[in-house]
C-alpha atoms as a PDB file:
ATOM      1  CA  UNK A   1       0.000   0.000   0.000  1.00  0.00           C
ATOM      2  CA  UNK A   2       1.115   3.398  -0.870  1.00  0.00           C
ATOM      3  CA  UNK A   3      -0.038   6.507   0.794  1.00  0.00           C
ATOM      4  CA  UNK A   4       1.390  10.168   0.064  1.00  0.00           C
ATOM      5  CA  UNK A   5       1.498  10.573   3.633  1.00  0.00           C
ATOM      6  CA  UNK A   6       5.003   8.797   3.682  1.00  0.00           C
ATOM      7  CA  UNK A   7       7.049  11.511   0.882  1.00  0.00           C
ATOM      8  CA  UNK A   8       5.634  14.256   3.856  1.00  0.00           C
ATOM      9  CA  UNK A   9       3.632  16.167   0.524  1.00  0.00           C
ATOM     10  CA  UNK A  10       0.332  15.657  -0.820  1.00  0.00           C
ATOM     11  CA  UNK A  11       0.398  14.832  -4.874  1.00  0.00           C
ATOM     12  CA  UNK A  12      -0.226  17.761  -6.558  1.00  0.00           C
ATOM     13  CA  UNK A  13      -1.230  17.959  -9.925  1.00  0.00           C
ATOM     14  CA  UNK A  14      -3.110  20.880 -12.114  1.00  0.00           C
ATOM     15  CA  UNK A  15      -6.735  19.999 -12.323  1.00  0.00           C
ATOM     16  CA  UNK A  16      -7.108  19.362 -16.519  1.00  0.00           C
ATOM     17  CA  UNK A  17      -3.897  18.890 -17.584  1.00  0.00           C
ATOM     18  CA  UNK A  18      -4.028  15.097 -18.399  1.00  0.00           C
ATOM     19  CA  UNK A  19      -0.533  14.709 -15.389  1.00  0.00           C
ATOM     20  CA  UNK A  20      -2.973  12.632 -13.330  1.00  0.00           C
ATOM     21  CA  UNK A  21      -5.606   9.736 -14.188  1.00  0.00           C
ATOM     22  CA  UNK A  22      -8.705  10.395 -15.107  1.00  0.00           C
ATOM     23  CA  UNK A  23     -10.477   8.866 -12.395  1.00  0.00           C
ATOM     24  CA  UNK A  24      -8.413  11.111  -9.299  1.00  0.00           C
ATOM     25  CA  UNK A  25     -10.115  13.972 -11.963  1.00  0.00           C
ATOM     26  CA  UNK A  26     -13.808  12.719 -11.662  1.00  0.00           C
ATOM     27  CA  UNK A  27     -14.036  12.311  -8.071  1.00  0.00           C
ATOM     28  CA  UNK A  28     -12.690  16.164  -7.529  1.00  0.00           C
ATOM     29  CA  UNK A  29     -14.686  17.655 -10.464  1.00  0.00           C
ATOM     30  CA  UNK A  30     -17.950  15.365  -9.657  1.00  0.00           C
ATOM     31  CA  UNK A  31     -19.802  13.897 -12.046  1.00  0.00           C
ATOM     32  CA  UNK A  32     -24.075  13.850 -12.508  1.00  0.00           C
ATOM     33  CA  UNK A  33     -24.334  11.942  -9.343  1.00  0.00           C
ATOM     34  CA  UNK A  34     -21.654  13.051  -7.052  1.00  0.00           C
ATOM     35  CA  UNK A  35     -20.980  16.813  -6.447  1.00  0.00           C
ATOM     36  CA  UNK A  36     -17.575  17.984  -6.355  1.00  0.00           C
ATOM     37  CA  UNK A  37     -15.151  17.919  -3.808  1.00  0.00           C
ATOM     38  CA  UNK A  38     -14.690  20.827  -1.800  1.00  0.00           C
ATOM     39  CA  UNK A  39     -10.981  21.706  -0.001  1.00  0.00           C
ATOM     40  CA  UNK A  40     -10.567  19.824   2.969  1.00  0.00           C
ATOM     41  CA  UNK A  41     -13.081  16.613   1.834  1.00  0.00           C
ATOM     42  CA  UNK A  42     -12.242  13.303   1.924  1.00  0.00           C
ATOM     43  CA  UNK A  43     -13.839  10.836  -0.356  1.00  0.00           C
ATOM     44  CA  UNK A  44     -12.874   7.290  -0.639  1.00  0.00           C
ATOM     45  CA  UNK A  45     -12.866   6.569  -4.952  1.00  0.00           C
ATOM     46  CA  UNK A  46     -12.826   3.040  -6.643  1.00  0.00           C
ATOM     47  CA  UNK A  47     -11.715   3.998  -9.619  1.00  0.00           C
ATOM     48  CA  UNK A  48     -12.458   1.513 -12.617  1.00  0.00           C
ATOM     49  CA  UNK A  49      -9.288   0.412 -14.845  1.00  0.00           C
ATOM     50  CA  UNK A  50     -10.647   2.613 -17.462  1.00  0.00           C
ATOM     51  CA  UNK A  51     -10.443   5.673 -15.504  1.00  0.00           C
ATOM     52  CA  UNK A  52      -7.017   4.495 -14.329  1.00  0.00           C
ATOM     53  CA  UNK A  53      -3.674   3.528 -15.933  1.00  0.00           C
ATOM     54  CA  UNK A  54      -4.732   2.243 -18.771  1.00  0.00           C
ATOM     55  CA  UNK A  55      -3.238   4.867 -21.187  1.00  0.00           C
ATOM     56  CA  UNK A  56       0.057   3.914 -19.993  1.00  0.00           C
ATOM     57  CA  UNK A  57      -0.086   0.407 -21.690  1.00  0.00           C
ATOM     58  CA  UNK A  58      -1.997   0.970 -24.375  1.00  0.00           C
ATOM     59  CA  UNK A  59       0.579   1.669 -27.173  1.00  0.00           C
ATOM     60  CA  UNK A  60       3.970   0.078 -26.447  1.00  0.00           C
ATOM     61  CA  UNK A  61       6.514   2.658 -26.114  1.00  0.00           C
ATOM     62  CA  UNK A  62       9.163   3.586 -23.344  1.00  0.00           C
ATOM     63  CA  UNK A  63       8.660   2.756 -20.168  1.00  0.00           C
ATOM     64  CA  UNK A  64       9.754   6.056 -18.855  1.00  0.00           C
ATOM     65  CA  UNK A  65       5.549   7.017 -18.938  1.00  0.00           C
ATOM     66  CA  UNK A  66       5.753   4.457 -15.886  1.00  0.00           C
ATOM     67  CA  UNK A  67       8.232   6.646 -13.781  1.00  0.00           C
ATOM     68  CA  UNK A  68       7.230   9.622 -12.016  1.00  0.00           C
ATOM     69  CA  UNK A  69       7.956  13.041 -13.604  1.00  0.00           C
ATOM     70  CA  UNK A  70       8.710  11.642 -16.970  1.00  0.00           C
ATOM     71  CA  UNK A  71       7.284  12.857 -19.922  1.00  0.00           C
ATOM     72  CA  UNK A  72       4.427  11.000 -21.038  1.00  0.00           C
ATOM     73  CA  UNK A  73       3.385   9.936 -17.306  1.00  0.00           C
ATOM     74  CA  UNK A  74       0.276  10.119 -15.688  1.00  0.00           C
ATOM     75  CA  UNK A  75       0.063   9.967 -11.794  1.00  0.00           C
ATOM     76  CA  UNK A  76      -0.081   9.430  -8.804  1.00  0.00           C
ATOM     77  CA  UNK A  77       2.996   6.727  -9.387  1.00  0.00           C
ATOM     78  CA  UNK A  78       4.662   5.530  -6.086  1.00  0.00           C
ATOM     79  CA  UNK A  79       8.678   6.622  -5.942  1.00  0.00           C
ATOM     80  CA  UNK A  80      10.980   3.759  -6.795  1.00  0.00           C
ATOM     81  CA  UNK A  81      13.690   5.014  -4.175  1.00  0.00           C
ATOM     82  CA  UNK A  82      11.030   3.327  -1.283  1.00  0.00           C
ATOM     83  CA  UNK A  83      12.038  -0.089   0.535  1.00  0.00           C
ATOM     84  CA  UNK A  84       8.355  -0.848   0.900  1.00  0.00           C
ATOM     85  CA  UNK A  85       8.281  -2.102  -2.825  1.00  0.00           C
ATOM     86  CA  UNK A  86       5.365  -0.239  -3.438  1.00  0.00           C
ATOM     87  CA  UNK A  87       6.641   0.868  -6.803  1.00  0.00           C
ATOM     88  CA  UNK A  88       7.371  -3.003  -7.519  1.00  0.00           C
ATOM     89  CA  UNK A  89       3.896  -3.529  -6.997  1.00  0.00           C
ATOM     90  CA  UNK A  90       2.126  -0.776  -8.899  1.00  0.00           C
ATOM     91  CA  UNK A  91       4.257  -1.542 -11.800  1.00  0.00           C
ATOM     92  CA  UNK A  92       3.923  -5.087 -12.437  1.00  0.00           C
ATOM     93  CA  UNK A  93      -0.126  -4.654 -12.474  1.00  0.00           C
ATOM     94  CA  UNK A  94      -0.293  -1.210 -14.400  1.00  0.00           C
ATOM     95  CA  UNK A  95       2.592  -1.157 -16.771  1.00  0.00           C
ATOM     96  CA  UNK A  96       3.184  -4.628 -17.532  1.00  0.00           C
ATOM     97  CA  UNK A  97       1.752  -5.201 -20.819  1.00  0.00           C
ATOM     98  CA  UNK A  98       2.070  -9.049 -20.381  1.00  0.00           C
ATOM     99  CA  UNK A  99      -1.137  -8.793 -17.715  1.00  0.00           C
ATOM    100  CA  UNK A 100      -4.521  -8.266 -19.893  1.00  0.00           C
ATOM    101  CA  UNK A 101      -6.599  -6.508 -17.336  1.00  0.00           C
ATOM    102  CA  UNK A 102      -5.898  -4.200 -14.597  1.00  0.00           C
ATOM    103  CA  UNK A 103      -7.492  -4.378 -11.511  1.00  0.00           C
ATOM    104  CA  UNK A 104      -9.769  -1.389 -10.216  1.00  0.00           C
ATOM    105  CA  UNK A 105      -8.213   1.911  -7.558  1.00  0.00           C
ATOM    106  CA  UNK A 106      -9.575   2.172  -4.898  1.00  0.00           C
ATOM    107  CA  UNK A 107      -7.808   5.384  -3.073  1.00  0.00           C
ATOM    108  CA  UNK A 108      -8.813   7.956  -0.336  1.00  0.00           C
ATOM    109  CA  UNK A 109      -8.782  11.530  -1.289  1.00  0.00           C
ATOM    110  CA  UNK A 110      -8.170  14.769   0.603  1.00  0.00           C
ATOM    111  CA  UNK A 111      -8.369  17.555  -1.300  1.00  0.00           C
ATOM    112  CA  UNK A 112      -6.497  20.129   0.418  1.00  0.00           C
ATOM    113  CA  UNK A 113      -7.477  23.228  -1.544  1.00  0.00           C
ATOM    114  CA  UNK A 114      -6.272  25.268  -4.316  1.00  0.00           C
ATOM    115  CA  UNK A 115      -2.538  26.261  -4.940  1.00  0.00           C
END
């Protein structure tokens, strides 16, 4: 399990620029049937795997998309410099191309506020 909580610094991201996945971007935005987020909720998401990572295996390229920061990457992606093997993890179900499905997010979500 990988929580933000451990770097000390929330993920941050700019709401519409296509840096985080699509599903993080529902749950803040709302949708017909869930109003948006307002700063300091907290909303527990299960985010289907077509709202997730799927972009990142969809054409095979580089696997730099599946590091964090890299061009091409979508996030939140867990740091690979963590013993907890987190990163291991994340990468073998999300940017392994060898798996055919990916299983569905399910993540807890404060949104702090605007920057």
């Amino acid at each position: 399990i990988y929580t933000t909580k451990d770097k000390g610094t929330p993920y941050r991201w700019t709401l519409g620029d296509g840096s985080t996945i699509k599903g993080i971007e529902l749950a803040v935005l709302g949708t017909d049937d869930v109003p948006p987020m307002k700063p300091g909720g907290i909303r527990r998401v299960i985010v289907p795997a077509s709202l997730g990572y799927q972009s990142l295996i969809a054409k095979p390229t580089s696997n730099a998309k599946c590091t964090a920061g890299e061009q091409g990457s979508i996030g939140p992606i867990p740091p690979k410099n963590v013993d907890s093997g987190a990163y291991q993890r994340w990468y073998q179900f999300y940017c392994n191309p060898r798996i055919p499905y990916q299983p569905d997010l399910v993540l807890d979500v404060k949104l702090y506020g605007r920057r």
